[in-house]
Protein backbone atom coordinates (compact mmCIF):
# COMPACT_ATOMS: atom_id res chain seq x y z
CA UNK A 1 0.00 0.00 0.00
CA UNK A 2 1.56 3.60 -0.57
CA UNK A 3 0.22 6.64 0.33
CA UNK A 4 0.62 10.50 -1.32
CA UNK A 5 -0.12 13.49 -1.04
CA UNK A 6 -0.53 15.31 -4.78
CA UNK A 7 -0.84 18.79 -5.59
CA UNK A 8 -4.05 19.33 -7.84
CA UNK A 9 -2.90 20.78 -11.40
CA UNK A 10 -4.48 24.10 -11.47
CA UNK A 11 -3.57 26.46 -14.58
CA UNK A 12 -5.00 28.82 -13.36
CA UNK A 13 -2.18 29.19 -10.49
CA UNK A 14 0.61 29.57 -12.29
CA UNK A 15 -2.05 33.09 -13.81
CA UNK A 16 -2.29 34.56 -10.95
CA UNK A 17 1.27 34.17 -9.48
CA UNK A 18 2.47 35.86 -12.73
CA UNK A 19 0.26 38.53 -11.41
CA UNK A 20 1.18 38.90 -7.82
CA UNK A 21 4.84 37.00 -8.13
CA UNK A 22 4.36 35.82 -4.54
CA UNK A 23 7.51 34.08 -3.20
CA UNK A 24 5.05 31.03 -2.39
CA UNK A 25 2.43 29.36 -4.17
CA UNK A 26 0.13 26.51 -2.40
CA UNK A 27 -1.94 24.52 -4.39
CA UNK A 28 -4.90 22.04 -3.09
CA UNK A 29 -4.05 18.57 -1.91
CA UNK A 30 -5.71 15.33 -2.47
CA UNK A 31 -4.52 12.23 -0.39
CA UNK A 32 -4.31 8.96 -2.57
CA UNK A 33 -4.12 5.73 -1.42
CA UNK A 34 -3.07 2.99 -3.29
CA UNK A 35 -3.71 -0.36 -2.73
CA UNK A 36 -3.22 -3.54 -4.52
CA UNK A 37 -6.30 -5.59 -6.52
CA UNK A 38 -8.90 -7.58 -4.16
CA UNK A 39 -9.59 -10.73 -5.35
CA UNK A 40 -12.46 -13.21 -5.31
CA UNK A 41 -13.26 -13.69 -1.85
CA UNK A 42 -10.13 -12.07 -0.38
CA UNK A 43 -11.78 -10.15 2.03
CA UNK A 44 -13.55 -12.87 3.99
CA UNK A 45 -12.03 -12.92 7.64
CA UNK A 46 -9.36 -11.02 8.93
CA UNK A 47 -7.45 -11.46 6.21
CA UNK A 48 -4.34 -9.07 3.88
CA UNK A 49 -8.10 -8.26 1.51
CA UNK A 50 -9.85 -7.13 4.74
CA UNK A 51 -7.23 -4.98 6.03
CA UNK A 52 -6.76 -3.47 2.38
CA UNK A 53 -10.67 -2.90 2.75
CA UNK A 54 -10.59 -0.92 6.17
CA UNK A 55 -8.71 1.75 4.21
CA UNK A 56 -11.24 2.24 1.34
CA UNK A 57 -13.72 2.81 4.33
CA UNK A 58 -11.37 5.88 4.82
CA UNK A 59 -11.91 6.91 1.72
CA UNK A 60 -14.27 9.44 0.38
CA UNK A 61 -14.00 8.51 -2.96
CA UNK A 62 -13.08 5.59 -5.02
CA UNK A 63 -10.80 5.49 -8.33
CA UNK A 64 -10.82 1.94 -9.47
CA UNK A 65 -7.92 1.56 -12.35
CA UNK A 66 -9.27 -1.06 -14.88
CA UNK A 67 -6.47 -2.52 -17.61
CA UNK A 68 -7.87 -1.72 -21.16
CA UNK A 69 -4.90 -3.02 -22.95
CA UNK A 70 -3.58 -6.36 -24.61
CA UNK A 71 0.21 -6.81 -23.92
CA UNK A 72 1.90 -10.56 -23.89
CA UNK A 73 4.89 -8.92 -22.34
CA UNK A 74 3.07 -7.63 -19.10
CA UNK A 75 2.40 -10.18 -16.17
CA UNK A 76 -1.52 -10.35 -15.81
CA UNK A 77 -3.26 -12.11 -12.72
CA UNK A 78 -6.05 -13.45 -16.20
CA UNK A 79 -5.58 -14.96 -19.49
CA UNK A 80 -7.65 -12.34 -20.85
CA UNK A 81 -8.64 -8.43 -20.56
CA UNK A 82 -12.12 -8.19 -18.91
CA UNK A 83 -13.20 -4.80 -17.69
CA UNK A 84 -16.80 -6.32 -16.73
CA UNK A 85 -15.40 -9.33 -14.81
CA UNK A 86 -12.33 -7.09 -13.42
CA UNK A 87 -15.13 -4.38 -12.04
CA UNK A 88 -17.62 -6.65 -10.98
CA UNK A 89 -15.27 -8.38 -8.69
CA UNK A 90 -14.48 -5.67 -6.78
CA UNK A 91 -18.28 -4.72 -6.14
CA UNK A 92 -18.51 -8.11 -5.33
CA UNK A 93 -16.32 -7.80 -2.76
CA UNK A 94 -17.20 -4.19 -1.24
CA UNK A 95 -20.80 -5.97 -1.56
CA UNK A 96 -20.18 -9.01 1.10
CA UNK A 97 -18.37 -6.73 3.12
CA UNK A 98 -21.25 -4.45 3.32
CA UNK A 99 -23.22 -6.97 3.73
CA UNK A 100 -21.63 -8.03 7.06
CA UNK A 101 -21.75 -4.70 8.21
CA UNK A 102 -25.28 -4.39 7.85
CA UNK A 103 -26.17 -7.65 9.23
CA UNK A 104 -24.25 -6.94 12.44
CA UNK A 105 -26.14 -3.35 12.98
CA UNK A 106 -29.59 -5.04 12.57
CA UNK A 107 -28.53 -7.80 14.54
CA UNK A 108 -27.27 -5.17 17.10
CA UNK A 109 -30.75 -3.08 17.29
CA UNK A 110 -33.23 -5.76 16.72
CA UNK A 111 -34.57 -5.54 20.44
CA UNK A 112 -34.58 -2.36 20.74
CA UNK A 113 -36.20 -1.88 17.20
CA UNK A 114 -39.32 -4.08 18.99
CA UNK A 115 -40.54 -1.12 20.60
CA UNK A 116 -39.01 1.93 19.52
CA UNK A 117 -40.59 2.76 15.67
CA UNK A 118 -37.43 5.08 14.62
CA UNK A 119 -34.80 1.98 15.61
CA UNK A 120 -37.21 -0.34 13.68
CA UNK A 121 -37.54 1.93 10.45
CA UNK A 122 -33.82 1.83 10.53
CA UNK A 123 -33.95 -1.63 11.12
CA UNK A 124 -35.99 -1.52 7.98
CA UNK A 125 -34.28 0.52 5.90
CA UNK A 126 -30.26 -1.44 6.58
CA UNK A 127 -32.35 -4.61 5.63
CA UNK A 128 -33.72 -3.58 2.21
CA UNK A 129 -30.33 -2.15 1.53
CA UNK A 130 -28.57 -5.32 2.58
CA UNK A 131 -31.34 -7.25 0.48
CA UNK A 132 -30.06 -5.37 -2.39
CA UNK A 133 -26.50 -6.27 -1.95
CA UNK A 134 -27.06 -9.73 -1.60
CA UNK A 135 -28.91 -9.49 -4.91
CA UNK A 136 -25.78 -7.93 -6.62
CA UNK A 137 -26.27 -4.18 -6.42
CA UNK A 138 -24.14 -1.97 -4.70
CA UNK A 139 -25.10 0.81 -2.82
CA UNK A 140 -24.56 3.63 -5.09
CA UNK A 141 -26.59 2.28 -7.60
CA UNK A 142 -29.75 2.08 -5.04
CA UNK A 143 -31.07 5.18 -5.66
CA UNK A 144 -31.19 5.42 -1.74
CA UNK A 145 -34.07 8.19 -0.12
CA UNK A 146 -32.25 10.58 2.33
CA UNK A 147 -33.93 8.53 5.19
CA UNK A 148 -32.37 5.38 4.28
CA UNK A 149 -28.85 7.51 3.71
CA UNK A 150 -29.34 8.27 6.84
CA UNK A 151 -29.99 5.23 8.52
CA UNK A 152 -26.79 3.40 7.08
CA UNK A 153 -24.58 6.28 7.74
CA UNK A 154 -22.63 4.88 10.27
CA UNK A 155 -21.84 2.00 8.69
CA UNK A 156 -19.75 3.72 6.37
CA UNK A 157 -20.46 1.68 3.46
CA UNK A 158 -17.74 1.17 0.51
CA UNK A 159 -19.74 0.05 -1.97
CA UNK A 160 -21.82 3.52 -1.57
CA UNK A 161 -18.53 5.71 -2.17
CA UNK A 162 -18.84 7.46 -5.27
CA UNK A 163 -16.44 5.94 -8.05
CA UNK A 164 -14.32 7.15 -10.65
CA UNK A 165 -13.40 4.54 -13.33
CA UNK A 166 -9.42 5.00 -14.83
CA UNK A 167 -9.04 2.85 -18.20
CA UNK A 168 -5.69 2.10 -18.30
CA UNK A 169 -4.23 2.32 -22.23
CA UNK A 170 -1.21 1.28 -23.56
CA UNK A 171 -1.14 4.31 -25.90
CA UNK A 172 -3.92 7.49 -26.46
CA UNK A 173 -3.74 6.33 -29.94
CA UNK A 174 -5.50 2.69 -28.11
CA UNK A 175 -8.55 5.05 -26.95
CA UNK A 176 -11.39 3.64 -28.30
CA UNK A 177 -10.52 -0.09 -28.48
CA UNK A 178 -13.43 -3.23 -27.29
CA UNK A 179 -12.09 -2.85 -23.94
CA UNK A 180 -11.86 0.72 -23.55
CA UNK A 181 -15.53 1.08 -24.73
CA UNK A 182 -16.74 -1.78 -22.56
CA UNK A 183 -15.95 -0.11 -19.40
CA UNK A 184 -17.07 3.40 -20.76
CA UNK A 185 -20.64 1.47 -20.97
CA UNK A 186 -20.54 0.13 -17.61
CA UNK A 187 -19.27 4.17 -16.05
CA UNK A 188 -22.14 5.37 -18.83
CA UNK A 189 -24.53 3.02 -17.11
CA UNK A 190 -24.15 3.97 -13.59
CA UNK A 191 -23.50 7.55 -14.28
CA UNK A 192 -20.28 7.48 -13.23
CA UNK A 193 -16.98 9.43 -14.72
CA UNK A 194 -14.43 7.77 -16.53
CA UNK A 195 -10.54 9.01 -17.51
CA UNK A 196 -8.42 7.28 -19.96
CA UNK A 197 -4.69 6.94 -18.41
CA UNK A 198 -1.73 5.61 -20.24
CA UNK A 199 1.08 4.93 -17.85
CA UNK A 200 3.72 5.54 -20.76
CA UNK A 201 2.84 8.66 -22.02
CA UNK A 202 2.43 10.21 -18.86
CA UNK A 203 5.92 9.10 -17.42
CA UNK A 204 8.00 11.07 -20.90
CA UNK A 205 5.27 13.82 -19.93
CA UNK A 206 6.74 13.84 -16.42
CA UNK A 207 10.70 13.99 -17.95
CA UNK A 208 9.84 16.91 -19.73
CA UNK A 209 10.64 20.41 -18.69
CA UNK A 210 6.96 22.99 -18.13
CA UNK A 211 7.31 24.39 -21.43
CA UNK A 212 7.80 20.96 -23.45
CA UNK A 213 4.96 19.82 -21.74
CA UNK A 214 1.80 21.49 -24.07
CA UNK A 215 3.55 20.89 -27.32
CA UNK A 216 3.96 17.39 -26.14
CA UNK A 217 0.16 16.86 -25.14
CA UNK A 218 -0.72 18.45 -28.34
CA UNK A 219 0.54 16.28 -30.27
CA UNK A 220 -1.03 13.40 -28.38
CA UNK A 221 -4.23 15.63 -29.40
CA UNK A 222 -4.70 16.20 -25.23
CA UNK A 223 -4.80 19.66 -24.24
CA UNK A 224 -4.02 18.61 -20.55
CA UNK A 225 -2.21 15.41 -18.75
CA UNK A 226 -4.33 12.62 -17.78
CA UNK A 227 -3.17 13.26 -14.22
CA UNK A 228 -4.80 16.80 -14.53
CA UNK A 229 -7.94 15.12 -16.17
CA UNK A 230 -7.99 12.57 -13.40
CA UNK A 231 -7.53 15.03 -10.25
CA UNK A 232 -10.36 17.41 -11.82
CA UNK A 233 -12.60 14.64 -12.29
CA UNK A 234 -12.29 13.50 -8.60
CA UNK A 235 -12.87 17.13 -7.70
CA UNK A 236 -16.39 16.45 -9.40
CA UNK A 237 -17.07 13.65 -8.37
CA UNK A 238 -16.61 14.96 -4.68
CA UNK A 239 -18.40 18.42 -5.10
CA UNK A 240 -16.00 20.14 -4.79
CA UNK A 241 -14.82 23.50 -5.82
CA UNK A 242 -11.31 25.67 -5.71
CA UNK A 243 -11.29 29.02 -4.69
CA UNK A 244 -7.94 31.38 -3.92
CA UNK A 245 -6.54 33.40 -1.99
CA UNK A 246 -4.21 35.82 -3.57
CA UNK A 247 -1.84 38.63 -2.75
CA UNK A 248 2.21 39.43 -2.71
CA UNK A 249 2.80 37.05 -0.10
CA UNK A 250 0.88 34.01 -1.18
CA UNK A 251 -1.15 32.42 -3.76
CA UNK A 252 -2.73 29.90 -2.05
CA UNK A 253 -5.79 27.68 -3.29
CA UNK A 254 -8.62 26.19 -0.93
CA UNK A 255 -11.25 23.64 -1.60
CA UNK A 256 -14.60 23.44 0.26
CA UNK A 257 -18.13 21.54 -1.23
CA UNK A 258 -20.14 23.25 -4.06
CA UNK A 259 -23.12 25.30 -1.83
CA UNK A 260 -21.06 25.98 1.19
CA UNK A 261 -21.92 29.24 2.12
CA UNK A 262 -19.47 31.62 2.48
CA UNK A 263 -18.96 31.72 6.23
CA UNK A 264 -18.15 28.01 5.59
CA UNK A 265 -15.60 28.59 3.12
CA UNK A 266 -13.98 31.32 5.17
CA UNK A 267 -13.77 28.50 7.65
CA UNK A 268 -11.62 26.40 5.58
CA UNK A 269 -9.03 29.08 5.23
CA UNK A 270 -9.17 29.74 9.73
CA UNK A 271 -11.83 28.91 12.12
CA UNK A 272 -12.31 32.57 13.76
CA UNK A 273 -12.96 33.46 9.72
CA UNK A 274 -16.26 31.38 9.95
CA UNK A 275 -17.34 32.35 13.49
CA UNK A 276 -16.43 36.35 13.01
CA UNK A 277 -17.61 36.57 9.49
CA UNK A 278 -18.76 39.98 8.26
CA UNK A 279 -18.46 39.40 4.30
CA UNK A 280 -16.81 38.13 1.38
CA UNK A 281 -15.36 40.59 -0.88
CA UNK A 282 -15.35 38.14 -4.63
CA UNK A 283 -13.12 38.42 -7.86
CA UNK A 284 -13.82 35.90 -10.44
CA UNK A 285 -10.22 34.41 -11.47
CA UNK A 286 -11.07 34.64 -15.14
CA UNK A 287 -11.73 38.88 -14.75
CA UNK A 288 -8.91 38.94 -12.63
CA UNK A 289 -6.39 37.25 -15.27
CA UNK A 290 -8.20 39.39 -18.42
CA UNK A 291 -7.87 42.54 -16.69
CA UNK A 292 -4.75 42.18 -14.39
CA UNK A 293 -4.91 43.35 -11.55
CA UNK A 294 -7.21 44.08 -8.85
CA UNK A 295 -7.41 48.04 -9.45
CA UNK A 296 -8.95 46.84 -13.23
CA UNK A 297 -11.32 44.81 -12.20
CA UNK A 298 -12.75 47.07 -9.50
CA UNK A 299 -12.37 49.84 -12.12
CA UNK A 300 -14.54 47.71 -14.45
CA UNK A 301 -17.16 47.52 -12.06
CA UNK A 302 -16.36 43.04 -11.53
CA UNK A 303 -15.83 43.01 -8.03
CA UNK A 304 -18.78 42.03 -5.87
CA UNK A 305 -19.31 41.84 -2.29
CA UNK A 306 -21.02 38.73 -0.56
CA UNK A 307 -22.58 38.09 2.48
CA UNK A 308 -23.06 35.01 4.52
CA UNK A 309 -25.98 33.72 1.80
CA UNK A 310 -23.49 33.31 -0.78
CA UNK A 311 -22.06 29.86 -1.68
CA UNK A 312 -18.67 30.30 -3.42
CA UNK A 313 -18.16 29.23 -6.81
CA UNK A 314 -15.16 27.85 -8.53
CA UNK A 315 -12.43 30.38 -9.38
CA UNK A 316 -13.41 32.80 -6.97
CA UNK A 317 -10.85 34.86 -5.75
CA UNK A 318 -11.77 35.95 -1.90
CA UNK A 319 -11.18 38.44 0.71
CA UNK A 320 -12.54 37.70 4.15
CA UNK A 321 -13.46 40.51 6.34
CA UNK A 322 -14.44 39.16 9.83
CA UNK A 323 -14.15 40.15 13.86
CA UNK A 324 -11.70 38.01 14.83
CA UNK A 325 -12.26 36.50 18.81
């Protein structure tokens, strides 16, 4: 298992630092964990599979990387490339686990659930869930009400995690071959997102010095790294959204959830910012790059202020004025 955290391509960073030339620049983080395949029935017990489970129940989103490539040359745990088989066993696994889980909660309040209604209709509502499971759905594809959300909350459920589906290529020439377009039916069919990746490509992108870099992706016909593609796609998948912070000192990006209100967002940048908010003074990043520099955009009448109603939108550029405790 390793474990990383990666800065979150963001071109628009590298815009507004040529604007304020700040002697530091701090992008958003993700934390990635990677862990090795679960196989068929690897995480019965207390077993390597199990352990490798507990840290997808960490997780708050899933990125499952599914081969899409013939190659002889490359060990394979199959004889043959399967996206369906290869994604189905992993819900198949995240499915029994669940299933346990479950079990053991309405196990757990089945007494109680006798003559208290709100413990039974969650009794209820972990039971239907757990019905579907052992029928071969996972949770996300449920369609579950807020009430039953809420009643298998704490059980923290992996196959419920949203899930982002990587097709690993051996070329981006390889795109659209039977097993790339296989798994884009099964993301299609759950709604899910899917990013093509291939490994080779984006190790000579990662040799390459900045400026190479476009004319490289161009002529792959990409007009950003599959690593960007991938991190912005988790964003989405998520809700969430990146707003800055900007000034001579520090460009500095934060994330929060899409329809956080203001004060909440503050609070992601310091505490006392959410409890002493006054208001939100708000520069949209593209304005701010057209015009270049604050002064413009004020000048051109594009700089708004916000009060605790607002819920900040991606690219904002923020100023917090609050009472601080």
């Amino acid at each position: 298992m390793n474990r990383a955290a990666v800065g979150i391509p963001d071109r628009r960073i590298e815009a507004l630092a040529t604007i304020y030339q700040p002697p530091k620049i701090t992008p958003a983080t993700v934390e990635v964990v990677d862990i090795p395949g679960l196989t068929t029935g690897s995480t019965a017990g207390e077993g390597r599979g199990a352990r490798l489970l507990g840290h997808l129940k960490d997780a708050d989103a899933l990125l499952h990387v599914v081969r899409c490539f013939e190659d002889d040359s490359i060990p394979f745990a199959y004889s043959t490339i399967d996206p369906a088989r290869d994604v189905e066993t992993i819900d198949l696994e995240m499915m029994v686990a669940d299933s346990q889980t479950l079990d053991n909660k309405v196990n757990r309040l089945a007494k109680k659930a006798r003559t208290d209604p709100d413990v039974a209709r969650q009794v209820a509502d972990c039971q239907k869930v757990k019905d579907s499971l052992d029928q071969g759905v996972p949770a996300r594809r449920q369609q579950l009400t807020p009430e039953q959300l809420a009643s298998v909350r704490e059980c923290n459920l992996v196959s419920l995690k949203p899930v982002l589906y990587i097709s690993n290529i051996k070329s981006m020439a390889d795109v659209n071959n039977k097993h790339f377009t296989a798994l884009r039916g099964i993301a299609d069919a759950e709604g899910a997102e899917m990013v093509a990746v291939c490994g080779r490509d984006e190790a000579e992108i990662s040799q390459l010095d900045l400026a190479e870099q476009p004319g490289f992706l161009a002529a792959l016909g990409l007009q950003e790294s599959s690593v960007e593609r991938l991190l912005r796609a988790a964003n989405r998948i998520l809700g969430l959204v990146n707003f800055f912070t900007a000034g001579p000192k520090e460009v500095h990006v934060w994330t929060c959830r899409r329809g956080d209100p203001a004060p909440v967002a503050a609070g992601k940048i310091h505490a006392d910012m959410e409890e002493g908010f006054i208001r939100m003074e708000v520069i949209r990043c593209e304005d701010l790059i057209e015009l270049g520099s604050e002064a413009a955009v004020a000048k051109a009448g594009r700089q708004r202020v916000e009060g605790r109603a607002y819920e900040v939108q991606d690219g904002d550029v923020v100023v917090v004025l609050f009472n601080p405790n």
